[in-house]
PDB file of N, CA and C in Angstrom:
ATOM      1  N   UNK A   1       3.216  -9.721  13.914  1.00  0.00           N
ATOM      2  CA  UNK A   1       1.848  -9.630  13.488  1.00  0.00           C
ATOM      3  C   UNK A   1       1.742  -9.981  12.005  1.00  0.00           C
ATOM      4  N   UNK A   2       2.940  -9.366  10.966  1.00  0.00           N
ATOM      5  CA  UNK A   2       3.138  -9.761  10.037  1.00  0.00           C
ATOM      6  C   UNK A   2       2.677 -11.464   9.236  1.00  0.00           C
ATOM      7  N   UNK A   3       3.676 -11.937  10.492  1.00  0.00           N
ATOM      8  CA  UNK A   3       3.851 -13.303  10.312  1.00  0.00           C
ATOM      9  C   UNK A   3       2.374 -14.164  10.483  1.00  0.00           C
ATOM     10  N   UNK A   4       1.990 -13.572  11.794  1.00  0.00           N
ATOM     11  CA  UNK A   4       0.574 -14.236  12.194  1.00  0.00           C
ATOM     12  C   UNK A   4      -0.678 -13.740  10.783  1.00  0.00           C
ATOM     13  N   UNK A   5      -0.551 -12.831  10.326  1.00  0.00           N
ATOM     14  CA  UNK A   5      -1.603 -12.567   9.400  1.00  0.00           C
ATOM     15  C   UNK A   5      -1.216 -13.563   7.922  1.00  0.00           C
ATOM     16  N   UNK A   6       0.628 -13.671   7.686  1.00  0.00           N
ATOM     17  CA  UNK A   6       0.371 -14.293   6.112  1.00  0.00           C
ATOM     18  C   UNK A   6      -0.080 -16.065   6.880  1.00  0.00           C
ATOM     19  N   UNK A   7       0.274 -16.208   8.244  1.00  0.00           N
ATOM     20  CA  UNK A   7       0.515 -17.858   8.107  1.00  0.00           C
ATOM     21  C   UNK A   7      -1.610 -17.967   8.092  1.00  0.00           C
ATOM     22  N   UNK A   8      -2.140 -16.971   8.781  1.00  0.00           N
ATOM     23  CA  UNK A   8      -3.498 -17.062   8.595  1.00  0.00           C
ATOM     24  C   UNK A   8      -3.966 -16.633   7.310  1.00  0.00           C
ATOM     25  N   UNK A   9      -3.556 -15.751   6.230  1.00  0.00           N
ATOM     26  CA  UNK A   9      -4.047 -15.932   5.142  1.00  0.00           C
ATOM     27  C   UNK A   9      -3.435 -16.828   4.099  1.00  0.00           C
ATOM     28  N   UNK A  10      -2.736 -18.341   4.440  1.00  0.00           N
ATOM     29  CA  UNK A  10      -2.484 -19.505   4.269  1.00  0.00           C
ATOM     30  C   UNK A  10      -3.101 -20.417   4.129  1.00  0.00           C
ATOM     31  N   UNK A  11      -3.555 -20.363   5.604  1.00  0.00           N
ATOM     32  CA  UNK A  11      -4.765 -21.470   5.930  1.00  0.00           C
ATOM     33  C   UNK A  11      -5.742 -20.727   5.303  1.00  0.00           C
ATOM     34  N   UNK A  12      -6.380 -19.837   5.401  1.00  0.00           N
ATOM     35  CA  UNK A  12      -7.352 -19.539   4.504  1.00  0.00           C
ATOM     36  C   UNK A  12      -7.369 -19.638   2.897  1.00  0.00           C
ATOM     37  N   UNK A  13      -6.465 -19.480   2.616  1.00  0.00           N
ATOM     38  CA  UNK A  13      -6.373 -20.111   0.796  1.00  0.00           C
ATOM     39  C   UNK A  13      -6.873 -21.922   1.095  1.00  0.00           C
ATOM     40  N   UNK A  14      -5.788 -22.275   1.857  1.00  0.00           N
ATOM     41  CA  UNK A  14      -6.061 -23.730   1.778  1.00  0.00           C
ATOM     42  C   UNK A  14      -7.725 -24.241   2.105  1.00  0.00           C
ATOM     43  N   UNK A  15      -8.009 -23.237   2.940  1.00  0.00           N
ATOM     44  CA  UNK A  15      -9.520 -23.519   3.637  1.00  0.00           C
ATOM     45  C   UNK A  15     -10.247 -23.409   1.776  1.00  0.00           C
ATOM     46  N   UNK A  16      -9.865 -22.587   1.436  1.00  0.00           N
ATOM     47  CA  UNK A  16     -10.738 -22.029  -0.324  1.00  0.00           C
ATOM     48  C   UNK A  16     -10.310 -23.575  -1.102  1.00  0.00           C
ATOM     49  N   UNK A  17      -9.011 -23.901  -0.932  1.00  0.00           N
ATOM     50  CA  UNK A  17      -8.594 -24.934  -2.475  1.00  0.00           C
ATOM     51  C   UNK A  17      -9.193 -26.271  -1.196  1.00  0.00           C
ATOM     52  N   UNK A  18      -9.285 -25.998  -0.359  1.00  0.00           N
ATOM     53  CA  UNK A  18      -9.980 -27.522   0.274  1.00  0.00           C
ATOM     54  C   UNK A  18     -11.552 -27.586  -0.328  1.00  0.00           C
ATOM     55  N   UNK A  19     -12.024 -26.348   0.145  1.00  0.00           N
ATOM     56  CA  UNK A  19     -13.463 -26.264  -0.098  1.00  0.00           C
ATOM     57  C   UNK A  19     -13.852 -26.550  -1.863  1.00  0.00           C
ATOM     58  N   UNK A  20     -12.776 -25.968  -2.395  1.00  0.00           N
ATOM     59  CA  UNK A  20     -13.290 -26.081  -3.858  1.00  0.00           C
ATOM     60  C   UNK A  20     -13.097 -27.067  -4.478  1.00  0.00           C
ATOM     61  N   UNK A  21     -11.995 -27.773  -3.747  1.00  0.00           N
ATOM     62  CA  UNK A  21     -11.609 -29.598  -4.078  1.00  0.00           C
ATOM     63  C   UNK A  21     -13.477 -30.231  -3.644  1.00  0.00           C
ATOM     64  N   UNK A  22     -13.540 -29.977  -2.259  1.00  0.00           N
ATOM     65  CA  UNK A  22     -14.791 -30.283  -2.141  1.00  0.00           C
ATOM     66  C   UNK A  22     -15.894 -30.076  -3.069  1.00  0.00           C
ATOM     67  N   UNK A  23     -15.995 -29.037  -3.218  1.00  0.00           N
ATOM     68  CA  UNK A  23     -17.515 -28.708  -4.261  1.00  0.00           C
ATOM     69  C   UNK A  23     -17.538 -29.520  -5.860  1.00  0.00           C
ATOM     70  N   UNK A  24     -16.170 -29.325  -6.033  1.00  0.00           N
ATOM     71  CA  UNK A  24     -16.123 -30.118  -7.548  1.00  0.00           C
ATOM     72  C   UNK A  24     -16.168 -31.651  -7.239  1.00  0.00           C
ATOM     73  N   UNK A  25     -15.632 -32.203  -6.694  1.00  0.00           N
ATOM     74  CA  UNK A  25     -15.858 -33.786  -5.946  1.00  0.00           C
ATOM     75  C   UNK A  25     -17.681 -33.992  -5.308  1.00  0.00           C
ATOM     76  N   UNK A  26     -18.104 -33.071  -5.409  1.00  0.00           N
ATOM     77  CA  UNK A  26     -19.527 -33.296  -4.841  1.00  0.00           C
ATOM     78  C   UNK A  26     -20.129 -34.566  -5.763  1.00  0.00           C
ATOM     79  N   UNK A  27     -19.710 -34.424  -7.457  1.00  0.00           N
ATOM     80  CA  UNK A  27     -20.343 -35.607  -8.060  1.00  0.00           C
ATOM     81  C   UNK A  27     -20.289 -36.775  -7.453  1.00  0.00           C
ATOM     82  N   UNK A  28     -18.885 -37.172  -7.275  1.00  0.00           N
ATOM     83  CA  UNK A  28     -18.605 -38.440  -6.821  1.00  0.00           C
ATOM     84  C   UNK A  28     -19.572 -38.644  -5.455  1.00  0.00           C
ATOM     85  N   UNK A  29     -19.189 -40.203  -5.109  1.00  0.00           N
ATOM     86  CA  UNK A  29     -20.553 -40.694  -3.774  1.00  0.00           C
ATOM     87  C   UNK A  29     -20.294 -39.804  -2.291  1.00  0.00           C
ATOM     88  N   UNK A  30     -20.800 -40.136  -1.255  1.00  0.00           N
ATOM     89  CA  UNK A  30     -20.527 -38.836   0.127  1.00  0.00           C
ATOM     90  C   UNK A  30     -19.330 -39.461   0.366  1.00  0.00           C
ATOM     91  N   UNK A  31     -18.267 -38.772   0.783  1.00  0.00           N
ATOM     92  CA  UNK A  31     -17.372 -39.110   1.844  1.00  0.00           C
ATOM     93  C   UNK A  31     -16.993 -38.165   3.220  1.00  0.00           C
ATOM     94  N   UNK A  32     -17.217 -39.018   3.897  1.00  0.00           N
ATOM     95  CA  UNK A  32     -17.252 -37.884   5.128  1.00  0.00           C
ATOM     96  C   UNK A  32     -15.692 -37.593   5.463  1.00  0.00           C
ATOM     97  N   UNK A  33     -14.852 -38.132   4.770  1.00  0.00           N
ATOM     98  CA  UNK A  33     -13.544 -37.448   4.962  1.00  0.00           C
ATOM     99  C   UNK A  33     -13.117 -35.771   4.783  1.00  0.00           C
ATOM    100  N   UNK A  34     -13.793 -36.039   3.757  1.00  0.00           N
ATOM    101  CA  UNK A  34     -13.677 -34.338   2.644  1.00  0.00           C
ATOM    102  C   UNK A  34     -14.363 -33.635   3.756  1.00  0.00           C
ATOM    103  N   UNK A  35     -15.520 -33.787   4.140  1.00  0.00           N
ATOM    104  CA  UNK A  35     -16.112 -32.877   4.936  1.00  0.00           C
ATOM    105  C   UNK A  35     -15.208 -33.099   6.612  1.00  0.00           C
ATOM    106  N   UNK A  36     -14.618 -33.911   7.376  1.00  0.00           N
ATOM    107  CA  UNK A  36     -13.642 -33.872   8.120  1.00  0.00           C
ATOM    108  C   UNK A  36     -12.333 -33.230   7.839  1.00  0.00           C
ATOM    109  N   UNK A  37     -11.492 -33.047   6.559  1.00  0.00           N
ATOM    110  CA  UNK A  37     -10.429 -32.200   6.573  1.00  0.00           C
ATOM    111  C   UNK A  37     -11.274 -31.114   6.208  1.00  0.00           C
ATOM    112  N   UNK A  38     -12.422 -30.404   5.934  1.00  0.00           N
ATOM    113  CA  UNK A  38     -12.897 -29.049   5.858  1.00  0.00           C
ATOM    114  C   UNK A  38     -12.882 -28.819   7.125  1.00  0.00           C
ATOM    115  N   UNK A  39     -13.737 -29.443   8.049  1.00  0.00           N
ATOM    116  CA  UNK A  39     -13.348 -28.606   9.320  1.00  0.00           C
ATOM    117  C   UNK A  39     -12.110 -28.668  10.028  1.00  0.00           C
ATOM    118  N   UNK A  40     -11.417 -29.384   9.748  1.00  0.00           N
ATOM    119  CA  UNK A  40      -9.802 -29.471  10.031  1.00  0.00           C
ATOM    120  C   UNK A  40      -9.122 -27.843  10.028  1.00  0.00           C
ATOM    121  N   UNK A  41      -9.823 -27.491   8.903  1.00  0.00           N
ATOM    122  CA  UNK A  41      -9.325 -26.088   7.875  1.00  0.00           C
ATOM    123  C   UNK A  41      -9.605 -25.591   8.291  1.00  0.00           C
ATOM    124  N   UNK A  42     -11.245 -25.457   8.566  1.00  0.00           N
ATOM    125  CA  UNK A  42     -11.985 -24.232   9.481  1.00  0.00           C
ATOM    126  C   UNK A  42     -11.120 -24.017  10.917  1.00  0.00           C
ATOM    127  N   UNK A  43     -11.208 -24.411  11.508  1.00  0.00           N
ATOM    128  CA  UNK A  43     -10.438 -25.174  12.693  1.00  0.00           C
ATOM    129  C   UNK A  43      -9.056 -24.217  12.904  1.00  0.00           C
ATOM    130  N   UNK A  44      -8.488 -24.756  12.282  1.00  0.00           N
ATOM    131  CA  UNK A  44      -7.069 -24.097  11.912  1.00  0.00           C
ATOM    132  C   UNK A  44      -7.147 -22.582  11.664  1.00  0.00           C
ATOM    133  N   UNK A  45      -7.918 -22.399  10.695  1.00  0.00           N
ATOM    134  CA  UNK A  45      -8.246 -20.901  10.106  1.00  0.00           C
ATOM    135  C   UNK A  45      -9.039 -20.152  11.714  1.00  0.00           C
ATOM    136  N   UNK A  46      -9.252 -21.035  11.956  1.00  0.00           N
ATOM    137  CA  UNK A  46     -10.205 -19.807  13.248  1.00  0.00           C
ATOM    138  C   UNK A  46      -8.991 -19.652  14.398  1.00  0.00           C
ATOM    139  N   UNK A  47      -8.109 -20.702  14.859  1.00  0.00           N
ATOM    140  CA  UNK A  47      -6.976 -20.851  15.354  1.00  0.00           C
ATOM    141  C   UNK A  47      -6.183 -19.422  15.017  1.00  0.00           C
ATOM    142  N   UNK A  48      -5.346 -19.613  14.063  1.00  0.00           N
ATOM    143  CA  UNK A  48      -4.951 -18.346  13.002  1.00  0.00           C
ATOM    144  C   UNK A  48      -5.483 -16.738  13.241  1.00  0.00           C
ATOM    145  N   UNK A  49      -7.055 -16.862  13.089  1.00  0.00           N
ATOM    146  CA  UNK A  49      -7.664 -15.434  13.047  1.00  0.00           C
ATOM    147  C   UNK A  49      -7.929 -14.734  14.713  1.00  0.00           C
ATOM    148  N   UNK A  50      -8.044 -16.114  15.556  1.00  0.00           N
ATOM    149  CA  UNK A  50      -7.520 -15.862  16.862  1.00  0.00           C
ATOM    150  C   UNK A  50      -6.229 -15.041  17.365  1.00  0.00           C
ATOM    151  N   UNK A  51      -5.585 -15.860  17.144  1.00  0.00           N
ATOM    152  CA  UNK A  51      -4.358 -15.234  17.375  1.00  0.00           C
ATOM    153  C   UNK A  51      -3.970 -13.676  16.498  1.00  0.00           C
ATOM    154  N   UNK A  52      -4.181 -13.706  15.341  1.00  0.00           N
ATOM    155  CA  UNK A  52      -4.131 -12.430  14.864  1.00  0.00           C
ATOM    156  C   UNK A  52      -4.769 -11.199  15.423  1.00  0.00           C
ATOM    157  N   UNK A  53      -5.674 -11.743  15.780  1.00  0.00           N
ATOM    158  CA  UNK A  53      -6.768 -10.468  16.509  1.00  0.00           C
ATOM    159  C   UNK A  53      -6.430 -10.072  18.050  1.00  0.00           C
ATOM    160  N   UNK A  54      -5.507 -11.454  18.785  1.00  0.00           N
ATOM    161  CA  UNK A  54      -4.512 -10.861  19.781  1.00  0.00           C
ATOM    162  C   UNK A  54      -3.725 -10.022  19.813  1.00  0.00           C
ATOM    163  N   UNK A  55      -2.760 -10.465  18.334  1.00  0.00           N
ATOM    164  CA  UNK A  55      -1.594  -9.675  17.996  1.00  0.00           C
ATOM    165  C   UNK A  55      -1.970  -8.228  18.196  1.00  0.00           C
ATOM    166  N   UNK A  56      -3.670  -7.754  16.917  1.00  0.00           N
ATOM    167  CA  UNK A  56      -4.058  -6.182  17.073  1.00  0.00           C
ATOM    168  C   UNK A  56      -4.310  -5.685  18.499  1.00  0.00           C
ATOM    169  N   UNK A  57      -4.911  -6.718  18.944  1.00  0.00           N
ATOM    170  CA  UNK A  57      -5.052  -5.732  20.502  1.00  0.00           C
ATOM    171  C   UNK A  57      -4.585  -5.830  20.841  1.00  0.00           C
ATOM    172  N   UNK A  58      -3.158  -6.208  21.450  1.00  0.00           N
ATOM    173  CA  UNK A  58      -1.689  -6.441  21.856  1.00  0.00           C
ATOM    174  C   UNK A  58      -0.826  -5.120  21.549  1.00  0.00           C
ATOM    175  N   UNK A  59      -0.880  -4.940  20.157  1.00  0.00           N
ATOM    176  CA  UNK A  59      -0.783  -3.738  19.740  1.00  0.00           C
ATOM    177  C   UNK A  59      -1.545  -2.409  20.568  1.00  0.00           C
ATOM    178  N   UNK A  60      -2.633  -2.501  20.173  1.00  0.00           N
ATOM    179  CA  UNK A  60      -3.723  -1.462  19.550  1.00  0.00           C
ATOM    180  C   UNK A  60      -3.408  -1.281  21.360  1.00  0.00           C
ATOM    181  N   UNK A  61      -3.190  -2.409  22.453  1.00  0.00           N
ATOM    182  CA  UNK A  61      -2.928  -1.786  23.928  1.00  0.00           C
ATOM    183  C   UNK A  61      -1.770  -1.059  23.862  1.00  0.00           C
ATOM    184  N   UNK A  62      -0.768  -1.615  23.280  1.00  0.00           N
ATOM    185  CA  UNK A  62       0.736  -0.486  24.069  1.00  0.00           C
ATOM    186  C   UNK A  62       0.934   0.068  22.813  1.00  0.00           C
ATOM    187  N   UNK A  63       0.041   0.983  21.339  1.00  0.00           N
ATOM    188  CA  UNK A  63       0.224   1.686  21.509  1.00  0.00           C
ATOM    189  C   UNK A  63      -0.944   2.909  21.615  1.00  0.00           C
ATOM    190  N   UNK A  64      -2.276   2.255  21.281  1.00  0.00           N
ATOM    191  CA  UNK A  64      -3.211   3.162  21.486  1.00  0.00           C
ATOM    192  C   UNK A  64      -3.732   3.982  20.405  1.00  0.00           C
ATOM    193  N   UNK A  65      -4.513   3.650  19.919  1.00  0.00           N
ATOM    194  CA  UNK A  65      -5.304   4.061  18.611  1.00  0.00           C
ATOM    195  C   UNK A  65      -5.519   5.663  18.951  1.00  0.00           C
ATOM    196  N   UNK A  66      -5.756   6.019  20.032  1.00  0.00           N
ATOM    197  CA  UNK A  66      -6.179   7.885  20.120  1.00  0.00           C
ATOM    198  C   UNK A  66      -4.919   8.315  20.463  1.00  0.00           C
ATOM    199  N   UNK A  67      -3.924   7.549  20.665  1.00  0.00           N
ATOM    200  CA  UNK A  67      -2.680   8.384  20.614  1.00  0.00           C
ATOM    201  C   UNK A  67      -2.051   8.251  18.945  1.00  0.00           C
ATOM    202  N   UNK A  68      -2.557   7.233  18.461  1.00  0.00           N
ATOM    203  CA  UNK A  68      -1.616   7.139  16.993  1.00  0.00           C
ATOM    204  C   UNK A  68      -2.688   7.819  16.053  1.00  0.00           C
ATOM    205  N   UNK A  69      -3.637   8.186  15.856  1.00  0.00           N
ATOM    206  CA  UNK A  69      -4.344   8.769  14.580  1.00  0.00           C
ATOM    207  C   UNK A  69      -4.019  10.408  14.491  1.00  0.00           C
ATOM    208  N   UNK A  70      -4.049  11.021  15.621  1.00  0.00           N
ATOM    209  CA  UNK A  70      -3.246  12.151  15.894  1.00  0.00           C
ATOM    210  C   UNK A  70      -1.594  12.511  15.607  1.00  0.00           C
ATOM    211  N   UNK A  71      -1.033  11.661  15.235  1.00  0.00           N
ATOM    212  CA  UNK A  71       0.369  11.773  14.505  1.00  0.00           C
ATOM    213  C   UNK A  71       0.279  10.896  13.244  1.00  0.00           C
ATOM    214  N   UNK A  72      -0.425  10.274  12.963  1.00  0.00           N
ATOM    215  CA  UNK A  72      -0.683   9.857  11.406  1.00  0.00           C
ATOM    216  C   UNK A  72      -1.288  11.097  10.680  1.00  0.00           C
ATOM    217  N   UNK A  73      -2.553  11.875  11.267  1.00  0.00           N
ATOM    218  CA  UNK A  73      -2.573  13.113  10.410  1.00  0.00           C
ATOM    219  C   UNK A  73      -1.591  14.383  10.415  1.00  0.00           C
ATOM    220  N   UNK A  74      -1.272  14.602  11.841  1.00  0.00           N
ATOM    221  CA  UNK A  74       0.225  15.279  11.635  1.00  0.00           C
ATOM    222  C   UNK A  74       1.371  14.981  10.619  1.00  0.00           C
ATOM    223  N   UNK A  75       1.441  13.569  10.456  1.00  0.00           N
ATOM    224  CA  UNK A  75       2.220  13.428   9.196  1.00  0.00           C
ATOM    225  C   UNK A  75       1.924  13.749   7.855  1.00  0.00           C
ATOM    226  N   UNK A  76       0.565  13.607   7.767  1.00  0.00           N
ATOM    227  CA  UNK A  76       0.055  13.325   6.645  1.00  0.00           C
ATOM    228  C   UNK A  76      -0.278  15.209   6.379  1.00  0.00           C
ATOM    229  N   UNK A  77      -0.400  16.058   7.006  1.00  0.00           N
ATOM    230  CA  UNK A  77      -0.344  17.212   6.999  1.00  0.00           C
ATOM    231  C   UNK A  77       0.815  18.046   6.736  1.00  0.00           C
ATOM    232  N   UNK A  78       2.343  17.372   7.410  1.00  0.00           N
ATOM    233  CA  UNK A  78       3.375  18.025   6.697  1.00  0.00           C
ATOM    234  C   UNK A  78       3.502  16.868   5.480  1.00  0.00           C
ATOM    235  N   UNK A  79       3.783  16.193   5.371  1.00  0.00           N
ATOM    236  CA  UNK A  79       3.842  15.507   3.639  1.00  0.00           C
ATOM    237  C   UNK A  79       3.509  16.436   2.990  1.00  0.00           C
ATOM    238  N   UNK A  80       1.771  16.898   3.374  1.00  0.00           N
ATOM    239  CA  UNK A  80       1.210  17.864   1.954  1.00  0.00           C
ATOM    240  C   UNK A  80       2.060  18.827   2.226  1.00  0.00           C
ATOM    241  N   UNK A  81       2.075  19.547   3.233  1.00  0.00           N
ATOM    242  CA  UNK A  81       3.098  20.791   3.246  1.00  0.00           C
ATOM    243  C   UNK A  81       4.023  20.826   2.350  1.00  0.00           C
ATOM    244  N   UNK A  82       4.625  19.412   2.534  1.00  0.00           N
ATOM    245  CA  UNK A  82       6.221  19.694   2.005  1.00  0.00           C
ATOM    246  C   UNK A  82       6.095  19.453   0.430  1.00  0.00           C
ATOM    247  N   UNK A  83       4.951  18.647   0.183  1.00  0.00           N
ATOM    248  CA  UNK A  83       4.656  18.069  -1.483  1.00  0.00           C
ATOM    249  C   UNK A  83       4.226  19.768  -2.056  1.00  0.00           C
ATOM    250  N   UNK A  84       3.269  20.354  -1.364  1.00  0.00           N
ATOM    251  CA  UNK A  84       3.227  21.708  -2.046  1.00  0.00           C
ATOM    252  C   UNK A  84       4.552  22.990  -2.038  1.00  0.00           C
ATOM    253  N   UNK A  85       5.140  22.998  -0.874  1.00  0.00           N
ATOM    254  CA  UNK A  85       6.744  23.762  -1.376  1.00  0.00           C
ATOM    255  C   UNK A  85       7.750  22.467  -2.394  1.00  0.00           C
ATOM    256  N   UNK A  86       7.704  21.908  -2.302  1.00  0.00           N
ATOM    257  CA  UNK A  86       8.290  21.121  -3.622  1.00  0.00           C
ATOM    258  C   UNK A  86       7.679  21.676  -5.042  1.00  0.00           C
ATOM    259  N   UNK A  87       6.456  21.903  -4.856  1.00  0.00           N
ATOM    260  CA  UNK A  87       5.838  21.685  -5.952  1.00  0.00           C
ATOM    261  C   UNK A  87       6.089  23.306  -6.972  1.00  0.00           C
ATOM    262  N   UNK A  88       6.020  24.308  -5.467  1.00  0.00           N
ATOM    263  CA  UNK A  88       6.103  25.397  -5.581  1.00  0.00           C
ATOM    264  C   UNK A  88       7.642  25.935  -6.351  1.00  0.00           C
ATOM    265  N   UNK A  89       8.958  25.534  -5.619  1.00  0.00           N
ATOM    266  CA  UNK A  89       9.862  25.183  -6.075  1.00  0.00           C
ATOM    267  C   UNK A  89      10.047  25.073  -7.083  1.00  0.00           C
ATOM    268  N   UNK A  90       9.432  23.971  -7.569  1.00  0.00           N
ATOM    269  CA  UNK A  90       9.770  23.355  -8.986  1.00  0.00           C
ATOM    270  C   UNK A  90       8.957  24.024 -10.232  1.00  0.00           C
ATOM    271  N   UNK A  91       8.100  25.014 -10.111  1.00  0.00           N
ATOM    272  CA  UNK A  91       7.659  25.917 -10.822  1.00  0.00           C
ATOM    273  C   UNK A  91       8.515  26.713 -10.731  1.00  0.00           C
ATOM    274  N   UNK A  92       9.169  27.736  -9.597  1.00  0.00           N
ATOM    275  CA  UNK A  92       9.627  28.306  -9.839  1.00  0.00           C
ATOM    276  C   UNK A  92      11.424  27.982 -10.626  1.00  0.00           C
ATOM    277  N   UNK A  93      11.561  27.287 -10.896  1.00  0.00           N
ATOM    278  CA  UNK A  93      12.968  26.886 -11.138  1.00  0.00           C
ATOM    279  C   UNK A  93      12.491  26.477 -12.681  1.00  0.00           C
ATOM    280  N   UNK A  94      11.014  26.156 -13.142  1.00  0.00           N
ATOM    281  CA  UNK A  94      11.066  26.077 -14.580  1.00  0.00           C
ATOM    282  C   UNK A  94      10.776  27.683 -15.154  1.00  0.00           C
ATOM    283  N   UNK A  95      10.582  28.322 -14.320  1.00  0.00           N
ATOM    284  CA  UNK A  95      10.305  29.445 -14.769  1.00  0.00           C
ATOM    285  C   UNK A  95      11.449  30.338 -15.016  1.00  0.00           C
ATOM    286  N   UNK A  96      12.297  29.930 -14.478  1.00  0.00           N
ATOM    287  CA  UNK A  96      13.621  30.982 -13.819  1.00  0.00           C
ATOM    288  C   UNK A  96      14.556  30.155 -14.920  1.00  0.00           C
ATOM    289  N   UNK A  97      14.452  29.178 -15.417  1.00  0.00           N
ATOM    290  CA  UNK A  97      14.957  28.117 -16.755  1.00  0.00           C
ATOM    291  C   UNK A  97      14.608  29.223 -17.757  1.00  0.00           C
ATOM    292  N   UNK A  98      13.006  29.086 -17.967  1.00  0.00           N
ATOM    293  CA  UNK A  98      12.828  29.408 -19.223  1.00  0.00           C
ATOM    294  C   UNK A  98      12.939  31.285 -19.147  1.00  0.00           C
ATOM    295  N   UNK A  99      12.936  31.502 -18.141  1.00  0.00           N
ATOM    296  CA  UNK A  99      13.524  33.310 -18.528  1.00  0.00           C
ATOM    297  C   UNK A  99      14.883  33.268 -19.182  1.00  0.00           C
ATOM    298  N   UNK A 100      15.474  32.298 -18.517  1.00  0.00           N
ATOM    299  CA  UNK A 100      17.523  32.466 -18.797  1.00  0.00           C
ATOM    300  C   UNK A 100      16.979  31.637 -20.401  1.00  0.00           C
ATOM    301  N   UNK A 101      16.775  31.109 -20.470  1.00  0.00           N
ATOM    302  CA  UNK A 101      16.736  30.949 -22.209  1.00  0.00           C
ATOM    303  C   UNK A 101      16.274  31.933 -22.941  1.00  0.00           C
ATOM    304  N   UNK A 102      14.863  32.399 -22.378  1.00  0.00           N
ATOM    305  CA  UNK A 102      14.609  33.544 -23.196  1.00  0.00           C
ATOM    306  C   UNK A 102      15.417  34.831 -24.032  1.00  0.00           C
ATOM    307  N   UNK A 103      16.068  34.709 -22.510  1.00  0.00           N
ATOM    308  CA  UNK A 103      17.239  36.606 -22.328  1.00  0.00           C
ATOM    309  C   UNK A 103      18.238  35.638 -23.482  1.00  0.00           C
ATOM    310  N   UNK A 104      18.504  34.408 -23.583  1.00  0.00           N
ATOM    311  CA  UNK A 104      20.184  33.819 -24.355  1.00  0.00           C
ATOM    312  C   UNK A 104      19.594  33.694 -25.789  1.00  0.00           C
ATOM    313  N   UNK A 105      18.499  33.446 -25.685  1.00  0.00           N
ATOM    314  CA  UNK A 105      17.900  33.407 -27.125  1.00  0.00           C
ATOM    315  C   UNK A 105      17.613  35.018 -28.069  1.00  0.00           C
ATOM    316  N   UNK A 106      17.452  35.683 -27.045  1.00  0.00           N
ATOM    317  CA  UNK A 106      17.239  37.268 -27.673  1.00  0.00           C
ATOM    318  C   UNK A 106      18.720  37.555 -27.886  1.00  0.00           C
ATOM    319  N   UNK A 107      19.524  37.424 -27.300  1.00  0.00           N
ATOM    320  CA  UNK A 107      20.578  37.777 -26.933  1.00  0.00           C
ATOM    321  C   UNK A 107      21.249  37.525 -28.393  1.00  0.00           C
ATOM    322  N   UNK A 108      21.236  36.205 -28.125  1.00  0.00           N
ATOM    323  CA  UNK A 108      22.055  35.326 -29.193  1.00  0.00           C
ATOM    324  C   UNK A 108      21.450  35.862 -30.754  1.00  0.00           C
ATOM    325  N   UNK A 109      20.179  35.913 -30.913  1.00  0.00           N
ATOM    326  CA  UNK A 109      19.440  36.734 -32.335  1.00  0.00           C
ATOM    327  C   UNK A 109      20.220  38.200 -32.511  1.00  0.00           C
ATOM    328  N   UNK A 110      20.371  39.030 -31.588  1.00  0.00           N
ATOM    329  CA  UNK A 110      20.571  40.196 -31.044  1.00  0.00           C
ATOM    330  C   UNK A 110      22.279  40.310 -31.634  1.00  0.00           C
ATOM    331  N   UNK A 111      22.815  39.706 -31.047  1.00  0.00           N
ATOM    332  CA  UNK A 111      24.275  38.979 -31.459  1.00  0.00           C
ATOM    333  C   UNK A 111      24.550  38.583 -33.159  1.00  0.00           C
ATOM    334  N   UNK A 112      23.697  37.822 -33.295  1.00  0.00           N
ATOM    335  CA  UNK A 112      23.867  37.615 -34.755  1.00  0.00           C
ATOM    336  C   UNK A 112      23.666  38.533 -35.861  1.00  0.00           C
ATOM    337  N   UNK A 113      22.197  39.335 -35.338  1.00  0.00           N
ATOM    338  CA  UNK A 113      21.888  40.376 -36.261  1.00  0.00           C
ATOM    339  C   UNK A 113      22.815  41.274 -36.682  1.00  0.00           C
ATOM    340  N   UNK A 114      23.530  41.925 -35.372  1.00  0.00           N
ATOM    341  CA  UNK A 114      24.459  42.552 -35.249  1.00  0.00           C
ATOM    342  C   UNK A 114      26.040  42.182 -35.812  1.00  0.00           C
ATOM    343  N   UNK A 115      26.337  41.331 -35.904  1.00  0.00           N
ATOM    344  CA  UNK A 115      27.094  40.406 -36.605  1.00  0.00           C
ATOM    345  C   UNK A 115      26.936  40.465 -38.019  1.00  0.00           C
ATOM    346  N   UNK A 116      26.189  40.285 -38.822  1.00  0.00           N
ATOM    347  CA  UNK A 116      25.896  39.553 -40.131  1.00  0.00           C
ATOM    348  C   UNK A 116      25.103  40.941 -40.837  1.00  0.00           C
ATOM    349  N   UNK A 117      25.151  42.312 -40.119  1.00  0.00           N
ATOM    350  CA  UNK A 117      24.976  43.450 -40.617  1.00  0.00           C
ATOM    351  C   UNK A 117      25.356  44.462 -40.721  1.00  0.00           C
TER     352      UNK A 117
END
């Protein structure tokens, strides 16, 4: 599906740099060529968006949109789960940091005072 969507958003650039070759060439006299490789493009590009839109319902049949949105939010429900005990975690581990510095820093003053008096 991948494939079918970049080779169709291909032809669609080309359909844009055809068309815009066209519009700036408008000065020059008519040629009905320019307007024959535009629909060449169109052509192609609708070819392309065909088939892509097979590919989704090809898909969207074996695997089923009301069976997959129901485990996309299940996922998306433990993610947060797990992003908030991470998060939770990681507070507690800066906290439990800065106590053990606290107690080494009193300690260590505590130590010195005692020392140097």
């Amino acid at each position: 599906m991948l494939k079918d969507l970049k080779q169709t958003l291909e032809t669609g650039n080309e359909l844009i740099v055809s068309t815009n070759a066209l519009m700036t060439n408008m000065a020059r006299p008519f040629d009905i060529g320019d307007y024959q490789k535009a629909l060449v493009e169109l052509s192609n590009s609708a070819q392309e968006f065909t088939k892509l839109i097979t590919s989704i319902e090809r898909i969207n049949n074996n695997i089923g949109v009301d069976q997959l949105i129901p485990q996309v939010v299940k996922a998306m429900d433990e993610a947060e789960s797990e992003g908030e005990e991470l998060a939770n975690h990681t507070m507690r581990l800066i906290l439990v940091i800065i106590g053990v510095w606290f107690v080494a820093y009193v300690t260590a003053r505590m130590f010195i005072l005692y020392v140097y008096q």
